[in-house]
PDB file of N, CA and C in Angstrom:
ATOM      1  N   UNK A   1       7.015  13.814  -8.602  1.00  0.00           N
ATOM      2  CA  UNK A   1       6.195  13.310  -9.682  1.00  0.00           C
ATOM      3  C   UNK A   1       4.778  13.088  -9.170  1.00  0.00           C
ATOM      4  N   UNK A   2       3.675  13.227 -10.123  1.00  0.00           N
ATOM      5  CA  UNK A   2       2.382  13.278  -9.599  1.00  0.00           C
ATOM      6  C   UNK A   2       1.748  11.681  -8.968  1.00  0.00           C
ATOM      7  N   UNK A   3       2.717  10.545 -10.137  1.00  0.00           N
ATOM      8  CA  UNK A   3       2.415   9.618  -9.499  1.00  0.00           C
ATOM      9  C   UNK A   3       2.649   8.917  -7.817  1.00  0.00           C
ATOM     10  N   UNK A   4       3.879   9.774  -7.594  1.00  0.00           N
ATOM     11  CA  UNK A   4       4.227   9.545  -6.259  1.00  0.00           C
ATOM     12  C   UNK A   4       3.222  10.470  -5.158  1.00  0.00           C
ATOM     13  N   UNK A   5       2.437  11.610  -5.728  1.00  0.00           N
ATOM     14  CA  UNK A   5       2.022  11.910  -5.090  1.00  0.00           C
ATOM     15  C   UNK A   5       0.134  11.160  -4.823  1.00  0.00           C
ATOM     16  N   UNK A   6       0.124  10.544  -5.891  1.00  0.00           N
ATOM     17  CA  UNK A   6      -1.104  10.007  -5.829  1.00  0.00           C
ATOM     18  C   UNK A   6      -1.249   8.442  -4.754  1.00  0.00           C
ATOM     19  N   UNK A   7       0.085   7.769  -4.750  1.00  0.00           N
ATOM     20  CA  UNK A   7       0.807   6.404  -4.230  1.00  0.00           C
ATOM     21  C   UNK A   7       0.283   7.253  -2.896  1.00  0.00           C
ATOM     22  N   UNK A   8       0.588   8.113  -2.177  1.00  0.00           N
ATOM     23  CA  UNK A   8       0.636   8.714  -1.053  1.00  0.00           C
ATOM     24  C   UNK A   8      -0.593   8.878  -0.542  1.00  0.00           C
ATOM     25  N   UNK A   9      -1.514   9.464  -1.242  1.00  0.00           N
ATOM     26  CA  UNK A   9      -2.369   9.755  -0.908  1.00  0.00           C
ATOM     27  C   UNK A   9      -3.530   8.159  -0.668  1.00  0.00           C
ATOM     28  N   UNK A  10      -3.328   7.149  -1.353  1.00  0.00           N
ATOM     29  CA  UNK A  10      -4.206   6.339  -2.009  1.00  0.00           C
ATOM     30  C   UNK A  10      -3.348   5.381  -0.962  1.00  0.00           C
ATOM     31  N   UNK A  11      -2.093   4.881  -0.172  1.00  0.00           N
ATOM     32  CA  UNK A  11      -2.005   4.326   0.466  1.00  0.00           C
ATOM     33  C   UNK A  11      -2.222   5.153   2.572  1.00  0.00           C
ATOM     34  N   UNK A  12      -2.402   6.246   2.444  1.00  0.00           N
ATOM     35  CA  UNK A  12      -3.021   7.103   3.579  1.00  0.00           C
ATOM     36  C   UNK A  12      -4.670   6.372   3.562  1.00  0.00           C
ATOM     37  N   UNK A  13      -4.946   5.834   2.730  1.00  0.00           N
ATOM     38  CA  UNK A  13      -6.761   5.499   3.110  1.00  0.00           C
ATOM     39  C   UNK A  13      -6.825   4.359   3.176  1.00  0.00           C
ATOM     40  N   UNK A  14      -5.534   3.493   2.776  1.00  0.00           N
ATOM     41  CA  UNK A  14      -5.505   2.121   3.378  1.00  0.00           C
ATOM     42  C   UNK A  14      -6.293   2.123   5.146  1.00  0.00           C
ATOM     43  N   UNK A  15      -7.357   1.600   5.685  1.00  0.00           N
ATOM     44  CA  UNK A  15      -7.731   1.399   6.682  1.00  0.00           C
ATOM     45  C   UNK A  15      -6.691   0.512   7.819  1.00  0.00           C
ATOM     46  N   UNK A  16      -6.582   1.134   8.662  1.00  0.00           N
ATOM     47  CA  UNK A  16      -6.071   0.605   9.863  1.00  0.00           C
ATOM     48  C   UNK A  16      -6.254  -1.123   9.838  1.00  0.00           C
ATOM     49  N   UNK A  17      -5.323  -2.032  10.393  1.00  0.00           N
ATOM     50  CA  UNK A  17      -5.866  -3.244  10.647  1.00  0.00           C
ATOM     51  C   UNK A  17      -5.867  -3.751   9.027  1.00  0.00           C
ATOM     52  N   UNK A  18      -5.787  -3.378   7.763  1.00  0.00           N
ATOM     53  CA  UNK A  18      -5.708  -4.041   6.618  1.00  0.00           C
ATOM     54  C   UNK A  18      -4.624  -3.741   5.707  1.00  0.00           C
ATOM     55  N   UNK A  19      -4.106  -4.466   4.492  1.00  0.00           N
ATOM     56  CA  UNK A  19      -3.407  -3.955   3.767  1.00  0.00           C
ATOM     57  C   UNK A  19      -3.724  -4.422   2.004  1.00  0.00           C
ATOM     58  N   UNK A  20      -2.600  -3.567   1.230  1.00  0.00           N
ATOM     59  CA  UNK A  20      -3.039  -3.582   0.187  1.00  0.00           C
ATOM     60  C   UNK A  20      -2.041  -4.736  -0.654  1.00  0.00           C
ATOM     61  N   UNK A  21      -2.135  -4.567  -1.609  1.00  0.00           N
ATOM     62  CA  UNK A  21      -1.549  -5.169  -2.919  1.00  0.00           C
ATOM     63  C   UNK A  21      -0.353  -3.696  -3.945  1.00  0.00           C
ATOM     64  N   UNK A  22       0.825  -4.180  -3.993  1.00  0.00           N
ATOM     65  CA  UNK A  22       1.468  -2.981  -5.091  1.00  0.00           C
ATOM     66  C   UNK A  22       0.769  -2.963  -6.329  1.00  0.00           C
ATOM     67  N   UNK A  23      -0.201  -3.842  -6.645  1.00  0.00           N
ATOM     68  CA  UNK A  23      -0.743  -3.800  -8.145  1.00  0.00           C
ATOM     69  C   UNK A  23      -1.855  -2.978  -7.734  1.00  0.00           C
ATOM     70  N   UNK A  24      -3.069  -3.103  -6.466  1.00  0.00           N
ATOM     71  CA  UNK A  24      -4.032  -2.682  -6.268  1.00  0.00           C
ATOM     72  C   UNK A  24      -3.696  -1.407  -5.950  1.00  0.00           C
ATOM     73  N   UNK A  25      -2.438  -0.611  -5.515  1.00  0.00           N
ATOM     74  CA  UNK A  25      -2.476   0.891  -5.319  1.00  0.00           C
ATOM     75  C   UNK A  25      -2.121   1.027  -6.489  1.00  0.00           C
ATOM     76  N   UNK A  26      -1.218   0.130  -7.449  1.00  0.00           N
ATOM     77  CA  UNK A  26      -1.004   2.079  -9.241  1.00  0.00           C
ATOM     78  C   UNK A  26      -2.425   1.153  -9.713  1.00  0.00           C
ATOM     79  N   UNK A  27      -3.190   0.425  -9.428  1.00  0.00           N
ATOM     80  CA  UNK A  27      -4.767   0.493 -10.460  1.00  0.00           C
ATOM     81  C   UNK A  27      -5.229   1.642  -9.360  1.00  0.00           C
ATOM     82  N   UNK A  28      -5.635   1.989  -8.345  1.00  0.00           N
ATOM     83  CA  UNK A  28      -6.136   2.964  -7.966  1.00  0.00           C
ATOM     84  C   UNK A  28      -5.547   4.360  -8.445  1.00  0.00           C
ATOM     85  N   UNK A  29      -4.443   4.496  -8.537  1.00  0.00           N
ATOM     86  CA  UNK A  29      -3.816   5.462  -8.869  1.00  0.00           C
ATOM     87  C   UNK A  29      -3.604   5.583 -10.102  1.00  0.00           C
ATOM     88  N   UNK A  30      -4.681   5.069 -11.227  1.00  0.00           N
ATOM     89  CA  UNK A  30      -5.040   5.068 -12.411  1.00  0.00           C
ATOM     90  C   UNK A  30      -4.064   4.072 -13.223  1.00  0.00           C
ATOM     91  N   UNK A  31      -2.647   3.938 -13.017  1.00  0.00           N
ATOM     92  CA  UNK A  31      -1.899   3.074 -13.849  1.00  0.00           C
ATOM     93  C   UNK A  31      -1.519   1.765 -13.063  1.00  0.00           C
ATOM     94  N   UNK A  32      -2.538   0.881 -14.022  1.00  0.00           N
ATOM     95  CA  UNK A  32      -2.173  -0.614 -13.277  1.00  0.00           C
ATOM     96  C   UNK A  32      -1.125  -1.548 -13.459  1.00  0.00           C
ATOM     97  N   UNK A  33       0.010  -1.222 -14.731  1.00  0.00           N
ATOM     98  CA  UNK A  33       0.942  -1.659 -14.808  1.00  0.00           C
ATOM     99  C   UNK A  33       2.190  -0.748 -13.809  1.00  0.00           C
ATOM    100  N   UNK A  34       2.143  -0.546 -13.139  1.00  0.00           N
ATOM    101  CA  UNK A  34       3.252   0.479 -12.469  1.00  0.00           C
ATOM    102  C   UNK A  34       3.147  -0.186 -10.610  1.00  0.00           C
ATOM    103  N   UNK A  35       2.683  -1.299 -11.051  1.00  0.00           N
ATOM    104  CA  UNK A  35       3.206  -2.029  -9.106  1.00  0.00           C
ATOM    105  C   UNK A  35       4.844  -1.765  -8.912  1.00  0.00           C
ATOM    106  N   UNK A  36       5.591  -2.136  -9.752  1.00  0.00           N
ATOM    107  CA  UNK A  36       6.739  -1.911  -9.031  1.00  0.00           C
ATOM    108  C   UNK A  36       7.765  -0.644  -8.793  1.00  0.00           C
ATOM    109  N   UNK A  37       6.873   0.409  -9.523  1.00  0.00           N
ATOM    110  CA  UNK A  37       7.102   1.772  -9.429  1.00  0.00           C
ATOM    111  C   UNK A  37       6.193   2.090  -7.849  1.00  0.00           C
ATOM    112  N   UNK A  38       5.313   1.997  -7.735  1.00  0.00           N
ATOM    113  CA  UNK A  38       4.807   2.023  -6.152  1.00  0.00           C
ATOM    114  C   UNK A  38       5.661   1.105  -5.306  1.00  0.00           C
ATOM    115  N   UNK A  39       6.314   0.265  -5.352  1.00  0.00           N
ATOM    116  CA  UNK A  39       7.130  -0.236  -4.554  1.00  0.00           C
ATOM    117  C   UNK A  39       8.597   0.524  -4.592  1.00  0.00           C
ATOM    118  N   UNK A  40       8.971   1.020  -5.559  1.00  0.00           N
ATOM    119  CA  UNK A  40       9.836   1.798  -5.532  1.00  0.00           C
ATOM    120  C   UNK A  40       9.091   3.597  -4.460  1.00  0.00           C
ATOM    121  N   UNK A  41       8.453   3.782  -5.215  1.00  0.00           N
ATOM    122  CA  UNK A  41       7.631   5.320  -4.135  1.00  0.00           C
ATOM    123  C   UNK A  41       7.794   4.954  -2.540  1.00  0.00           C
ATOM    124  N   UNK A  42       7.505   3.565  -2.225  1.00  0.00           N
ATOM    125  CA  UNK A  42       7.427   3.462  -0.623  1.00  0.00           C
ATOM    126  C   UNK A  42       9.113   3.285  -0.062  1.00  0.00           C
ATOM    127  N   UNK A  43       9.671   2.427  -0.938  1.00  0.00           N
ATOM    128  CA  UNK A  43      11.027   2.669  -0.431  1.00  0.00           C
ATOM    129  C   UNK A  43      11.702   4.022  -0.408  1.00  0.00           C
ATOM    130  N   UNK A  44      11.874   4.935  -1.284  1.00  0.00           N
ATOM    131  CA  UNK A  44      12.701   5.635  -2.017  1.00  0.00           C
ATOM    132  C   UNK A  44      11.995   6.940  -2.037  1.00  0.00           C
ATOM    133  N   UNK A  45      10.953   7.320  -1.776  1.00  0.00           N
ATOM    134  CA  UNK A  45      10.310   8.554  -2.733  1.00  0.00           C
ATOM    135  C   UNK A  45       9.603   9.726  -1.686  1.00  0.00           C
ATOM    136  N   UNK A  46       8.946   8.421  -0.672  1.00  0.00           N
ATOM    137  CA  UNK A  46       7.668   8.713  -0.054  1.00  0.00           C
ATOM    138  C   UNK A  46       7.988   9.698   1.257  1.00  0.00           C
ATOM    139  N   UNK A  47       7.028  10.164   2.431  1.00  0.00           N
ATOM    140  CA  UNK A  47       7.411  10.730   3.377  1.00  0.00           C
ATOM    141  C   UNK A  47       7.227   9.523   4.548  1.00  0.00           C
ATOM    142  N   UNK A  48       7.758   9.573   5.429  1.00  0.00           N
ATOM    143  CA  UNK A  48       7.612   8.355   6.437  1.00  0.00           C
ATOM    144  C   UNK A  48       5.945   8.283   6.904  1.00  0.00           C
ATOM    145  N   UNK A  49       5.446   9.391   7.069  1.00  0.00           N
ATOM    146  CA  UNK A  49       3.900   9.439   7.310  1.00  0.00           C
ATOM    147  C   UNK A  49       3.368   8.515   6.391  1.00  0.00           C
ATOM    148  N   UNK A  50       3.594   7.794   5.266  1.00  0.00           N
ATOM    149  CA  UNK A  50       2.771   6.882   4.580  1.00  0.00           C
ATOM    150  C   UNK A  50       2.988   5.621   5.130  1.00  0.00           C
ATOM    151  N   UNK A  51       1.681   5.165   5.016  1.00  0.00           N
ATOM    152  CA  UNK A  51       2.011   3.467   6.333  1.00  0.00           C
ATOM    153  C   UNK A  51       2.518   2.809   5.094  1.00  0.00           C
ATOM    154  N   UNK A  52       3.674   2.930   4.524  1.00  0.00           N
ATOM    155  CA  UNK A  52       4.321   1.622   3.537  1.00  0.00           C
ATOM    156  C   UNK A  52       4.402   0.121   4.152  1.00  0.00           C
ATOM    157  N   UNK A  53       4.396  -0.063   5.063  1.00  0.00           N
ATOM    158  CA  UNK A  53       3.995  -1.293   6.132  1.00  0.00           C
ATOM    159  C   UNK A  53       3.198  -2.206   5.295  1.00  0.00           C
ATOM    160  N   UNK A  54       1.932  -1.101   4.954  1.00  0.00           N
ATOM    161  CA  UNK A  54       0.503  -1.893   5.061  1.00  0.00           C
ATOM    162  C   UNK A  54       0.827  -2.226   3.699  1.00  0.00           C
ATOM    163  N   UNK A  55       1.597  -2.306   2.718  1.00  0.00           N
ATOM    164  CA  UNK A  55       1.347  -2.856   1.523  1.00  0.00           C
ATOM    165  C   UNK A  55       2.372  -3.659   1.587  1.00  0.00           C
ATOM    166  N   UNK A  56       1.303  -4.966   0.459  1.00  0.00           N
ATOM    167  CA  UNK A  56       2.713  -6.230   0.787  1.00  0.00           C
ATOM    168  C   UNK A  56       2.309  -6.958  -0.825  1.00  0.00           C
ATOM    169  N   UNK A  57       2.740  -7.731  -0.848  1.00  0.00           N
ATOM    170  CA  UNK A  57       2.720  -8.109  -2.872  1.00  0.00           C
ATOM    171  C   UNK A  57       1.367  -9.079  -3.070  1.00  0.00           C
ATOM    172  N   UNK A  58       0.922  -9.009  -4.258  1.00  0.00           N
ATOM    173  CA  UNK A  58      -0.481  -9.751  -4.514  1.00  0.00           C
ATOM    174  C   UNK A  58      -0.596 -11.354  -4.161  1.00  0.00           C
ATOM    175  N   UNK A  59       0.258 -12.236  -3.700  1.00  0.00           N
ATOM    176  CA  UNK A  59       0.172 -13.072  -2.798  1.00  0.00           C
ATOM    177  C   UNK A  59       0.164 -13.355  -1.201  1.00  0.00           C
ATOM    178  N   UNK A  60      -0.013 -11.624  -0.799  1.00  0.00           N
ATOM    179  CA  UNK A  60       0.238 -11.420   0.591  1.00  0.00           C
ATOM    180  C   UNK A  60       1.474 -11.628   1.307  1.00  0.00           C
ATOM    181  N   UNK A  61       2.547 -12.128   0.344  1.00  0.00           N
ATOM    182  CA  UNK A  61       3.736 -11.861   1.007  1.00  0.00           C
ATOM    183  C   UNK A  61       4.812 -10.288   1.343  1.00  0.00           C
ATOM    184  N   UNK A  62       5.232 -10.429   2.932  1.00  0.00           N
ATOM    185  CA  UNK A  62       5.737  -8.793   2.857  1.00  0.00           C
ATOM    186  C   UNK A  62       6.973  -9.197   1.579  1.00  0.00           C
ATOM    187  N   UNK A  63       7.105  -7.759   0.965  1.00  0.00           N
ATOM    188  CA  UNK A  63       8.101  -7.849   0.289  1.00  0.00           C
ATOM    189  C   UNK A  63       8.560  -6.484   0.352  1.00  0.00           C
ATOM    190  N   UNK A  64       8.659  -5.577   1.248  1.00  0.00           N
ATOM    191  CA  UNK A  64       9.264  -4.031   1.242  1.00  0.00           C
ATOM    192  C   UNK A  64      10.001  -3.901   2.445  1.00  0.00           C
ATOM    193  N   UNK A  65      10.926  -4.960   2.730  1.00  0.00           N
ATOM    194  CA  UNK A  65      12.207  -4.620   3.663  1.00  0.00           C
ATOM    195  C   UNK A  65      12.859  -3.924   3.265  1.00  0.00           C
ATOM    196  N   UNK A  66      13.030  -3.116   2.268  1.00  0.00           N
ATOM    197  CA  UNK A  66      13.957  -2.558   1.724  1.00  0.00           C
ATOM    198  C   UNK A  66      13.586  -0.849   2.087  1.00  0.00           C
ATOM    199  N   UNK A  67      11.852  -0.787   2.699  1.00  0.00           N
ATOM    200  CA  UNK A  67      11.697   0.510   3.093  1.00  0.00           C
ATOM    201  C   UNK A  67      11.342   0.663   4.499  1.00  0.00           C
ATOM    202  N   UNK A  68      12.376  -0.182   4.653  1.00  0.00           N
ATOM    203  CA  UNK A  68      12.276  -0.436   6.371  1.00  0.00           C
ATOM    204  C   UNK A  68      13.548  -0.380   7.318  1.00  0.00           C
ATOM    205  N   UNK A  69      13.634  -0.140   8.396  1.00  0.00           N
ATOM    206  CA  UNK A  69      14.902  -0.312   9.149  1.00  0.00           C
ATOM    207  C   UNK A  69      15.097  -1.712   9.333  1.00  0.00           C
ATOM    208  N   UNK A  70      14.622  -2.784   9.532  1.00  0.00           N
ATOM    209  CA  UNK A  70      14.951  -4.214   9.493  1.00  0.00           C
ATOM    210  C   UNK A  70      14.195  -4.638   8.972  1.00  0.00           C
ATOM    211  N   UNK A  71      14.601  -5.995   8.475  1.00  0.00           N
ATOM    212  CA  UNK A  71      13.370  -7.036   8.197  1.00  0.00           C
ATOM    213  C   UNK A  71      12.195  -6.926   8.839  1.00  0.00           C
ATOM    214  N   UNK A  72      12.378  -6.961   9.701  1.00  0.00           N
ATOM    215  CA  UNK A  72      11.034  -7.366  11.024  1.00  0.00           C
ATOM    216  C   UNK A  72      10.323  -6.013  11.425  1.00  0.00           C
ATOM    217  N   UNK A  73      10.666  -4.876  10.966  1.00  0.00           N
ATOM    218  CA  UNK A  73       9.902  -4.170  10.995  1.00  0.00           C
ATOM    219  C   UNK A  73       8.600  -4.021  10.566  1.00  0.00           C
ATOM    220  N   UNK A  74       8.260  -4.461   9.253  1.00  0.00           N
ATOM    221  CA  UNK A  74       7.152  -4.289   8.791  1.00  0.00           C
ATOM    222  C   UNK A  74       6.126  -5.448   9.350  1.00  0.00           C
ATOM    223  N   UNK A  75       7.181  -6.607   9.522  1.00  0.00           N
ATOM    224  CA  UNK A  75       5.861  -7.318  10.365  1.00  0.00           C
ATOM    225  C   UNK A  75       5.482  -6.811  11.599  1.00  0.00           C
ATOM    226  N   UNK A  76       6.244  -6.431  12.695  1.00  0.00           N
ATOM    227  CA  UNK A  76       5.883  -5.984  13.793  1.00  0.00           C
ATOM    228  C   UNK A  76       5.431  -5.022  13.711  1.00  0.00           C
ATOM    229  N   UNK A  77       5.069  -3.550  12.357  1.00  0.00           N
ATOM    230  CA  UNK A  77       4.186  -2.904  12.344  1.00  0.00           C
ATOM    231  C   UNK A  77       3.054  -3.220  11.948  1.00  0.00           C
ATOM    232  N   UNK A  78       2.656  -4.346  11.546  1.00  0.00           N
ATOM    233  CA  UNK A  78       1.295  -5.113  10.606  1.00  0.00           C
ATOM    234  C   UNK A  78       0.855  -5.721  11.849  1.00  0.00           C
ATOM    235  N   UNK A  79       1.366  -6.584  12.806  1.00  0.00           N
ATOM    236  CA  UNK A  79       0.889  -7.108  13.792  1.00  0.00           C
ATOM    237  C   UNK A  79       0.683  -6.033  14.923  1.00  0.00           C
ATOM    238  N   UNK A  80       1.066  -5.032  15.174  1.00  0.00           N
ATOM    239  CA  UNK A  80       0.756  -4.508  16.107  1.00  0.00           C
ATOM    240  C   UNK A  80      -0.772  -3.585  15.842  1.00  0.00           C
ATOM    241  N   UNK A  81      -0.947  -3.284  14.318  1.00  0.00           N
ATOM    242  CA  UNK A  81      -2.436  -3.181  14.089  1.00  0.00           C
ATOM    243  C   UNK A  81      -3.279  -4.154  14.214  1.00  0.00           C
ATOM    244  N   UNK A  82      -2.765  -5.384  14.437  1.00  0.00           N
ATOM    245  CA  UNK A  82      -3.741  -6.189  14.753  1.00  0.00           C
ATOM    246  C   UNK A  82      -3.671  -7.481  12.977  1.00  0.00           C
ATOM    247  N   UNK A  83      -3.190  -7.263  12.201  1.00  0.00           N
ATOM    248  CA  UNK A  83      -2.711  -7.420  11.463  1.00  0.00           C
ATOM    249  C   UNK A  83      -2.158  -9.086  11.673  1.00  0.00           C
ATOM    250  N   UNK A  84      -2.511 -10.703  11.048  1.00  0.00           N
ATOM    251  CA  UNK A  84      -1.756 -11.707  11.596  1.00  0.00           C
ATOM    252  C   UNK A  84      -0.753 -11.988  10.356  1.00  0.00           C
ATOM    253  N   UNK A  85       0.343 -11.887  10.469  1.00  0.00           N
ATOM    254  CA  UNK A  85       1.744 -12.456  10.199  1.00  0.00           C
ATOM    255  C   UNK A  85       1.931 -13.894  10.319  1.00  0.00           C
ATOM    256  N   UNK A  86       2.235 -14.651   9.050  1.00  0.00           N
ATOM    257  CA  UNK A  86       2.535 -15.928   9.660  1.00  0.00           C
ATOM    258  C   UNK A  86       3.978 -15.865   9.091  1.00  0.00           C
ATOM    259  N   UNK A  87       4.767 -17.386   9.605  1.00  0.00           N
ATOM    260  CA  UNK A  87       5.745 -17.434  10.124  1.00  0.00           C
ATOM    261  C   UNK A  87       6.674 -17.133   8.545  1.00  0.00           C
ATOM    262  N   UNK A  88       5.742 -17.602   7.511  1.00  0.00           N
ATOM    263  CA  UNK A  88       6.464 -17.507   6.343  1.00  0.00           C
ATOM    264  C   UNK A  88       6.599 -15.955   5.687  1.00  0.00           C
ATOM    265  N   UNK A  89       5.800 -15.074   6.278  1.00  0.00           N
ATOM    266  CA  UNK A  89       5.943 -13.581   6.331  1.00  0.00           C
ATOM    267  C   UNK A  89       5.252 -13.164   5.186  1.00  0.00           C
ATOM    268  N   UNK A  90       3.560 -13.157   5.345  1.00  0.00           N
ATOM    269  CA  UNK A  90       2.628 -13.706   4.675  1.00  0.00           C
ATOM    270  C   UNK A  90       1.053 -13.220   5.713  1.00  0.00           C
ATOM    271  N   UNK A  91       0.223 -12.595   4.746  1.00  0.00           N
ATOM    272  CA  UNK A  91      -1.071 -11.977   5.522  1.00  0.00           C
ATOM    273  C   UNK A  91      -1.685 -12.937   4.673  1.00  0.00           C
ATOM    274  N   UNK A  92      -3.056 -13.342   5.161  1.00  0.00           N
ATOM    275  CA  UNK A  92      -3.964 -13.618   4.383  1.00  0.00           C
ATOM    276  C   UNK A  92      -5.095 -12.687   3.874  1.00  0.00           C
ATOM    277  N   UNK A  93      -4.993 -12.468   2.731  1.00  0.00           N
ATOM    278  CA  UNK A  93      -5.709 -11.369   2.339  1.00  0.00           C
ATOM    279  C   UNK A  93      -7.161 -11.233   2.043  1.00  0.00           C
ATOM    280  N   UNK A  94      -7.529 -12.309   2.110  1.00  0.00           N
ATOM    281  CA  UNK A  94      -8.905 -12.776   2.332  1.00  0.00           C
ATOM    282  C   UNK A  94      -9.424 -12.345   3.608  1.00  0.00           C
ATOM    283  N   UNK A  95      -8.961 -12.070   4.544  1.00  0.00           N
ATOM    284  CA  UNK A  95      -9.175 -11.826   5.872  1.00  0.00           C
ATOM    285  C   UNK A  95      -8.628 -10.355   6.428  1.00  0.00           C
ATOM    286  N   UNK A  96      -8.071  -9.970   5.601  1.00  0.00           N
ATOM    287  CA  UNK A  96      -7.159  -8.848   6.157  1.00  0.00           C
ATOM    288  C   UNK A  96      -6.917  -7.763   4.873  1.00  0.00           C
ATOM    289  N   UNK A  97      -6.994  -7.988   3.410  1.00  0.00           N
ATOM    290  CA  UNK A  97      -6.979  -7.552   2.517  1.00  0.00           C
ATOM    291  C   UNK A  97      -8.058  -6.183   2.461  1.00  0.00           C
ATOM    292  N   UNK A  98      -7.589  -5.091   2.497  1.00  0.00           N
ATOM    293  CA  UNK A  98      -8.531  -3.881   2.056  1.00  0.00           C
ATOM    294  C   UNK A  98      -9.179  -3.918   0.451  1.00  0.00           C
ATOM    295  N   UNK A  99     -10.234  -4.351   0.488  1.00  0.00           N
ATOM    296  CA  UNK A  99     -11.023  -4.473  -0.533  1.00  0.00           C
ATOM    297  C   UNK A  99     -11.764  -3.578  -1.228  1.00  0.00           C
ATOM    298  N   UNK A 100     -10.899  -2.370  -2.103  1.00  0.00           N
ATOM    299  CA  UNK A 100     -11.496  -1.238  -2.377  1.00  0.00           C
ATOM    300  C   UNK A 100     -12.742  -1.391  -3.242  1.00  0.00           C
ATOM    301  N   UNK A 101     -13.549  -0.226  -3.341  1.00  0.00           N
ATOM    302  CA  UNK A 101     -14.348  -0.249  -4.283  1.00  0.00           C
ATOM    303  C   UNK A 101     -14.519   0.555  -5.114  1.00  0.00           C
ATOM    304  N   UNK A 102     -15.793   0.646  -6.384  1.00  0.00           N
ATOM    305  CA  UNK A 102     -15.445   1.278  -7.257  1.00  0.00           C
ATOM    306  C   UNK A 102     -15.841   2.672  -6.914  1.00  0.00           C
ATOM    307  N   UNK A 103     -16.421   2.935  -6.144  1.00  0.00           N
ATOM    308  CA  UNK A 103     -16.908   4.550  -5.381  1.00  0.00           C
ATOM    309  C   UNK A 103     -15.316   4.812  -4.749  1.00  0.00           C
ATOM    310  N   UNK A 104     -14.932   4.144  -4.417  1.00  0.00           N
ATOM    311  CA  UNK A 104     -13.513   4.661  -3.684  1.00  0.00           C
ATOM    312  C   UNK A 104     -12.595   5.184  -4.978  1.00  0.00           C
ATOM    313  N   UNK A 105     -12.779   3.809  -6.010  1.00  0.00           N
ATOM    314  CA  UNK A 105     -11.587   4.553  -7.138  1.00  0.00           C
ATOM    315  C   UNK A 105     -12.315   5.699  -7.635  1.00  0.00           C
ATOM    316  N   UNK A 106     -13.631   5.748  -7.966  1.00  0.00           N
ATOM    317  CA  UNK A 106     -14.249   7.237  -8.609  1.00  0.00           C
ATOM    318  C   UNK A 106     -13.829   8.516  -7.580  1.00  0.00           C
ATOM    319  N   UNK A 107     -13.634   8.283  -6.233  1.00  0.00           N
ATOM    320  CA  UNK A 107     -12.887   9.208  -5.302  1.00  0.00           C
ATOM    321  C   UNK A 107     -11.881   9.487  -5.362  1.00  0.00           C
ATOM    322  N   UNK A 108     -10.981   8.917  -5.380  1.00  0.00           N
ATOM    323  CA  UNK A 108      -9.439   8.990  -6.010  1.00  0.00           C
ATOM    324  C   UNK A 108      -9.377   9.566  -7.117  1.00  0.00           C
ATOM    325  N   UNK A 109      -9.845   9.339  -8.450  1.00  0.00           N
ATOM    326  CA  UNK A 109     -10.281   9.610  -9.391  1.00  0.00           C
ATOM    327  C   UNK A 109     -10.495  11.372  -9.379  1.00  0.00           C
ATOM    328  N   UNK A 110     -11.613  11.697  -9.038  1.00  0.00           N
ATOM    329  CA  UNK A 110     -11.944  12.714  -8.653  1.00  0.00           C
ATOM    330  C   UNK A 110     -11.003  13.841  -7.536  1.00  0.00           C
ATOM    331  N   UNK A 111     -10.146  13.112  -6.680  1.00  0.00           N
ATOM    332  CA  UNK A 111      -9.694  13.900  -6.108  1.00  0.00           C
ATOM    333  C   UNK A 111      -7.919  14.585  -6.860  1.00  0.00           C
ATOM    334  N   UNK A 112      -7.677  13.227  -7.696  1.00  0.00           N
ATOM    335  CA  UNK A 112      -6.972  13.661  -8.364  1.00  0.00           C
ATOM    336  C   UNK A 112      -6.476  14.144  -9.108  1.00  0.00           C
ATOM    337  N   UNK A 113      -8.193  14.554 -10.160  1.00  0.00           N
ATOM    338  CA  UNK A 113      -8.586  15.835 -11.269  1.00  0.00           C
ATOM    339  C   UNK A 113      -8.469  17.098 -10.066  1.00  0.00           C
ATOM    340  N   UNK A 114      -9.159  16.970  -9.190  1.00  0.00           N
ATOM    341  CA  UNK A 114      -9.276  18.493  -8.000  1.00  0.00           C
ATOM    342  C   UNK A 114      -7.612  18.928  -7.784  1.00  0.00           C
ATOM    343  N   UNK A 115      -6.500  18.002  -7.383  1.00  0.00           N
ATOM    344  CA  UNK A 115      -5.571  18.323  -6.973  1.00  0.00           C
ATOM    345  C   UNK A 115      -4.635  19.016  -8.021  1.00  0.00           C
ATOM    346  N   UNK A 116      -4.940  18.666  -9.573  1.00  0.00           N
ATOM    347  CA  UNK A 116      -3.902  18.208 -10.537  1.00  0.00           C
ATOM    348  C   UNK A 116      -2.920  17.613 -10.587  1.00  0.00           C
ATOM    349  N   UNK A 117      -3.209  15.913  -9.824  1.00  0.00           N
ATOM    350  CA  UNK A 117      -1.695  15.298 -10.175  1.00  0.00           C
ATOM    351  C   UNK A 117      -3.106  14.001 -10.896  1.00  0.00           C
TER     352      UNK A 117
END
């Protein structure tokens, strides 16, 4: 599906060292009601090359053990970018949050008329 292919592409530019929101990748990926369809794409859909790691729910809590080999995977992949984990399993996103902009969504945007999805 094109949306899974757009989830892919739009969490690949997540920057190293930050992460996103499931609501902030389907608004990039044009549909902003569809967070838990992108949480479904990272468990279920995606190729392992997508850092599903880096996205965690709009209160900064991880919530995608389910596309992981353990619990503790995704934190120990968030912290090993440098990424701080606290104990309640929780980024602060103020500090660590990839803060897209609107030139980025007009890129996405644009790349996703070029691709046709």
């Amino acid at each position: 599906m094109d949306f899974y292919k757009r989830v892919a592409l739009v969490c690949k530019s997540i920057p190293k060292g930050k992460v996103a929101s499931y609501g902030q990748i389907a608004l990039l990926c044009g549909k902003p009601k569809n967070a838990r369809q992108v949480g479904y794409a990272l468990g279920k859909k995606l190729d392992h090359d997508v850092p599903a790691y880096q996205v965690v729910n709009g209160q900064g809590y991880l919530s995608g053990a389910g596309a992981f080999d353990t619990a503790l995977s995704q934190k120990k992949q968030l912290r090993k970018d440098g990424v701080v984990v606290s104990r309640e399993n929780r980024v602060d996103l103020k500090k660590f949050g990839w803060y897209s902009t609107f030139d980025e969504a007009e890129e996405f945007r644009n790349i996703f008329e070029q691709e046709g999805i």
